[in-house]
N, C-alpha and C. Protein backbone atom coordinates (compact mmCIF):
# COMPACT_ATOMS: atom_id res chain seq x y z
N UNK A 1 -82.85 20.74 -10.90
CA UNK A 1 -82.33 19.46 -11.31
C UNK A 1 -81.93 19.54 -12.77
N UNK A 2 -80.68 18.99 -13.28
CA UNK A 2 -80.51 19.07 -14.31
C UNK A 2 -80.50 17.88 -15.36
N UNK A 3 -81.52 17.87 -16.80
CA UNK A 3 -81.30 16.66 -17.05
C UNK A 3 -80.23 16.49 -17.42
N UNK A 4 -80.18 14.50 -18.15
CA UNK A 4 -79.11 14.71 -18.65
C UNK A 4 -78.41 15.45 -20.05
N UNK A 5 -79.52 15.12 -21.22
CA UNK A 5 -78.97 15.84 -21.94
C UNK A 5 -77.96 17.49 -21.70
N UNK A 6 -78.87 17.87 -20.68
CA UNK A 6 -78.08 19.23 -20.76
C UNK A 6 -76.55 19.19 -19.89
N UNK A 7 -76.02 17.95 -19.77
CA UNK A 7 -74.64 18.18 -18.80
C UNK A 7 -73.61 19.03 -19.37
N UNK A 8 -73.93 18.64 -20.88
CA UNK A 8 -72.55 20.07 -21.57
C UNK A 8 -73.11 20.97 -20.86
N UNK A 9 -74.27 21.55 -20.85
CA UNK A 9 -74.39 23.27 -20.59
C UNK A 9 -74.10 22.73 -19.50
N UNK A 10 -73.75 22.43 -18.38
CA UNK A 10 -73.45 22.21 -17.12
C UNK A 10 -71.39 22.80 -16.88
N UNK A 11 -70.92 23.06 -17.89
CA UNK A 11 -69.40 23.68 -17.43
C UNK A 11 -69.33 24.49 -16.41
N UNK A 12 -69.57 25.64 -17.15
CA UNK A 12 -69.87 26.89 -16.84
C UNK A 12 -70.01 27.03 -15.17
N UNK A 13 -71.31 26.30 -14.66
CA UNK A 13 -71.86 26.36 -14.03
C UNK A 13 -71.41 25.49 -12.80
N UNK A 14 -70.55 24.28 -13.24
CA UNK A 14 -69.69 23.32 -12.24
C UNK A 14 -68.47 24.68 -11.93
N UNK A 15 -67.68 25.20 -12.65
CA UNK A 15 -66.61 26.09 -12.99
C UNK A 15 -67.22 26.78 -11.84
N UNK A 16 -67.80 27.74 -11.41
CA UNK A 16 -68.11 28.91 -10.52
C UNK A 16 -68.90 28.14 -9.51
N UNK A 17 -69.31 26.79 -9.45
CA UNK A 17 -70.21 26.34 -8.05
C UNK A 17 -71.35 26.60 -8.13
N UNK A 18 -71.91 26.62 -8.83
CA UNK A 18 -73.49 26.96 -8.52
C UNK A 18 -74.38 25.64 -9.05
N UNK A 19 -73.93 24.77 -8.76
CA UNK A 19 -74.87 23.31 -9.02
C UNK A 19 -74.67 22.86 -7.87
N UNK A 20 -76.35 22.23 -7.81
CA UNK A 20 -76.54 21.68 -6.21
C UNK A 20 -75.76 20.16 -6.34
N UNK A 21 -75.86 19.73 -5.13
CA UNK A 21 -74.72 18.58 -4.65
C UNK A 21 -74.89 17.49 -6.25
N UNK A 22 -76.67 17.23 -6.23
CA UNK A 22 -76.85 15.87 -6.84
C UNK A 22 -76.44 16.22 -8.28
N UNK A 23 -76.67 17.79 -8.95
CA UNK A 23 -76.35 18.15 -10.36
C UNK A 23 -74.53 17.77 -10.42
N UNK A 24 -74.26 18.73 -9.75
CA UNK A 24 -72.97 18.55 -9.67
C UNK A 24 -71.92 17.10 -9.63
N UNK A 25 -72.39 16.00 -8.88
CA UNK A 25 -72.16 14.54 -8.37
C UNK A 25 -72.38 13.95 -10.43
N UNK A 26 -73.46 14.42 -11.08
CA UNK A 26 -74.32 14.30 -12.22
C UNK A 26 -72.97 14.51 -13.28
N UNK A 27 -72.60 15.81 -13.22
CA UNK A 27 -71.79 16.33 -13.89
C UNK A 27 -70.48 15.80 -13.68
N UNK A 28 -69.87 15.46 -12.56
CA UNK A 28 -68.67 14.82 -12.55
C UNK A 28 -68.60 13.27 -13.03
N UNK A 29 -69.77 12.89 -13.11
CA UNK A 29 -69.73 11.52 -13.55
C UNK A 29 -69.66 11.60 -15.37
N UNK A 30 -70.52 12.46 -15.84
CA UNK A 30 -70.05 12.75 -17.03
C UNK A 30 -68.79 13.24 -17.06
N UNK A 31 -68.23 13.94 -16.79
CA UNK A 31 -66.68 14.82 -16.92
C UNK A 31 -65.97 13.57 -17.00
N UNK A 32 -65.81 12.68 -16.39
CA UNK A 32 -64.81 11.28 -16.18
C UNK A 32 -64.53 11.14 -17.38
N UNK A 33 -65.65 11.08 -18.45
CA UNK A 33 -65.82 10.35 -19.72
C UNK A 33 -65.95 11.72 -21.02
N UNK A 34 -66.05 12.45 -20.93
CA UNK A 34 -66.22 13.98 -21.95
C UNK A 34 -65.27 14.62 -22.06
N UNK A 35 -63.91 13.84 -22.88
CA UNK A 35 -62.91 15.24 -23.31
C UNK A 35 -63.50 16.63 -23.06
N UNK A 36 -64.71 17.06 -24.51
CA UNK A 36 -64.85 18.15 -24.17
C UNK A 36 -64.87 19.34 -23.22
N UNK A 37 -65.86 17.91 -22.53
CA UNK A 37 -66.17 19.27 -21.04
C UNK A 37 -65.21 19.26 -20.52
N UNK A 38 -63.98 17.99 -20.65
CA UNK A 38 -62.79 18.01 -19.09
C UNK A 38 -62.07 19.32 -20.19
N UNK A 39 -61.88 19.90 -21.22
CA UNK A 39 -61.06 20.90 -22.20
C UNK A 39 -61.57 22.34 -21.89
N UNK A 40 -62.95 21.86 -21.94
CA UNK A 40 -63.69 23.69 -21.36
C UNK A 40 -63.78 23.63 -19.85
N UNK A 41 -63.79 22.84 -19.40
CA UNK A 41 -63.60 23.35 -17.61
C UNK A 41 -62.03 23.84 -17.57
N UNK A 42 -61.09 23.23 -18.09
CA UNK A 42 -59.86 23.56 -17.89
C UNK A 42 -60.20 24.89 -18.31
N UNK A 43 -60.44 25.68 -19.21
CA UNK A 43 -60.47 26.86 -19.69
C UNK A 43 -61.09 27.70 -19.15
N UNK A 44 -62.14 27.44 -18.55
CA UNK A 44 -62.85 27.94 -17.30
C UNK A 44 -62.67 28.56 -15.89
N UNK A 45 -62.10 27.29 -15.56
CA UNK A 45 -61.32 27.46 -14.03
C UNK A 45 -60.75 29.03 -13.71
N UNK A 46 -59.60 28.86 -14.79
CA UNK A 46 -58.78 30.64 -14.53
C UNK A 46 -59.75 31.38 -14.24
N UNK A 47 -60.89 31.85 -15.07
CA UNK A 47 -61.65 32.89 -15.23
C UNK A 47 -63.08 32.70 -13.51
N UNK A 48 -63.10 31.32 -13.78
CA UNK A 48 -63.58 31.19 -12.38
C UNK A 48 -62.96 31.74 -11.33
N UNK A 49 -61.79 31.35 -11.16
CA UNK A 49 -61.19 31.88 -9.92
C UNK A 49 -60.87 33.49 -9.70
N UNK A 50 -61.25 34.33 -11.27
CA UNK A 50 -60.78 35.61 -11.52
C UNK A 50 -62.02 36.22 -10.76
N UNK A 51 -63.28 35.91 -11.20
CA UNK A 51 -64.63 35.84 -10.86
C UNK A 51 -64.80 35.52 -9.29
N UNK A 52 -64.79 34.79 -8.67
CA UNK A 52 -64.88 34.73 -7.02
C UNK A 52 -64.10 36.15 -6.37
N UNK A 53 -63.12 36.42 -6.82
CA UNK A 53 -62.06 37.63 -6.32
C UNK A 53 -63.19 39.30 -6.52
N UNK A 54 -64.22 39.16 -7.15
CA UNK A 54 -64.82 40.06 -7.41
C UNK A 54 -65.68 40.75 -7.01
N UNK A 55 -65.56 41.66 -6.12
CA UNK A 55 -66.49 42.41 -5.08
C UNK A 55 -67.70 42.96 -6.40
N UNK A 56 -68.72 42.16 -5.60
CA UNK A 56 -70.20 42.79 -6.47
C UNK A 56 -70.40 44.08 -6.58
N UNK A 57 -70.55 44.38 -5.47
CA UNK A 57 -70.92 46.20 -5.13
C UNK A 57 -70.15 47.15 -6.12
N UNK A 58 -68.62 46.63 -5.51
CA UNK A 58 -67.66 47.32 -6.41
C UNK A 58 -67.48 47.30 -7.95
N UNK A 59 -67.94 46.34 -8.43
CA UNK A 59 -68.22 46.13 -9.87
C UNK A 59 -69.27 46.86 -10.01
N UNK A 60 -70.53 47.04 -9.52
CA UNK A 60 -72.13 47.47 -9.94
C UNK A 60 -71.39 48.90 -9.88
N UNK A 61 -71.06 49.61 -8.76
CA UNK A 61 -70.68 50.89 -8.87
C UNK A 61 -69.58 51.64 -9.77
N UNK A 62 -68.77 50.52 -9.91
CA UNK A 62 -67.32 50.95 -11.20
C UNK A 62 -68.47 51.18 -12.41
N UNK A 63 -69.39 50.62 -12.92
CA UNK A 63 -70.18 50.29 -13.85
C UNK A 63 -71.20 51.25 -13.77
N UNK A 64 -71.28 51.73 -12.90
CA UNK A 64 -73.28 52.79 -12.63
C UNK A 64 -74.24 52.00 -12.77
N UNK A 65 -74.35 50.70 -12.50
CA UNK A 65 -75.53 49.93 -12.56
C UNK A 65 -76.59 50.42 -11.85
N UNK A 66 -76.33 51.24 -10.94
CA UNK A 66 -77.40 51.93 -10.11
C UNK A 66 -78.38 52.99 -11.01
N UNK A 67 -77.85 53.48 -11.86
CA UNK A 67 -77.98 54.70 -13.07
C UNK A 67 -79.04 53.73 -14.19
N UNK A 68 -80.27 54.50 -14.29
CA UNK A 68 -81.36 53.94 -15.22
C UNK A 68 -80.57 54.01 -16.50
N UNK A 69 -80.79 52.67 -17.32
CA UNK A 69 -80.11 52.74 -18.61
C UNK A 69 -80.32 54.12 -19.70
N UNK A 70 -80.10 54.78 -20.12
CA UNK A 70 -80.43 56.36 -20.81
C UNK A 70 -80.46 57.51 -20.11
N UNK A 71 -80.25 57.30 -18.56
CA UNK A 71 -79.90 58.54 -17.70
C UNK A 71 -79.02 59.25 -17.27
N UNK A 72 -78.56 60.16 -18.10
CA UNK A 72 -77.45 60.98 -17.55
C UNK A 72 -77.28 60.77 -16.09
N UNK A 73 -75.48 60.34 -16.03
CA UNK A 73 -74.99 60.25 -14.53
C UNK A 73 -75.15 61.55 -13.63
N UNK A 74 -75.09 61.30 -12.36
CA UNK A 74 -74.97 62.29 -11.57
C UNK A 74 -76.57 62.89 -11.09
């Protein structure tokens, strides 16, 4: 649950979907009224939608996330 003070930090997080129904319902009622946040969601969005397109696996492995941090690959 998110209070209210924290609805700014709430962009981010409306932007990619990951707030449950009532946070989210929370956050759009602020957005109505918050230039700000309606300025950084706009700025958001793109990179959101760049982000959904992004196979996990395929990122962890482009990356060696599998590879202990200080361990020579291979």
């Amino acid at each position: 649950m998110t209070a209210p003070e924290s609805t700014h930090q709430d962009v981010a997080a409306y932007a990619i979907g990951v707030l449950d129904e009532a946070a989210a319902t929370r956050f759009e009622v602020h957005l109505a009224g918050c230039d700000a946040c309606a300025e950084e969601l706009a700025a958001l969005l793109p990179v959101a939608g760049m982000l959904a397109s992004v196979d996990p696996v395929a990122l962890a492995s482009a990356l060696d996330l599998d590879r202990a941090p200080g361990r020579p690959p291979g």
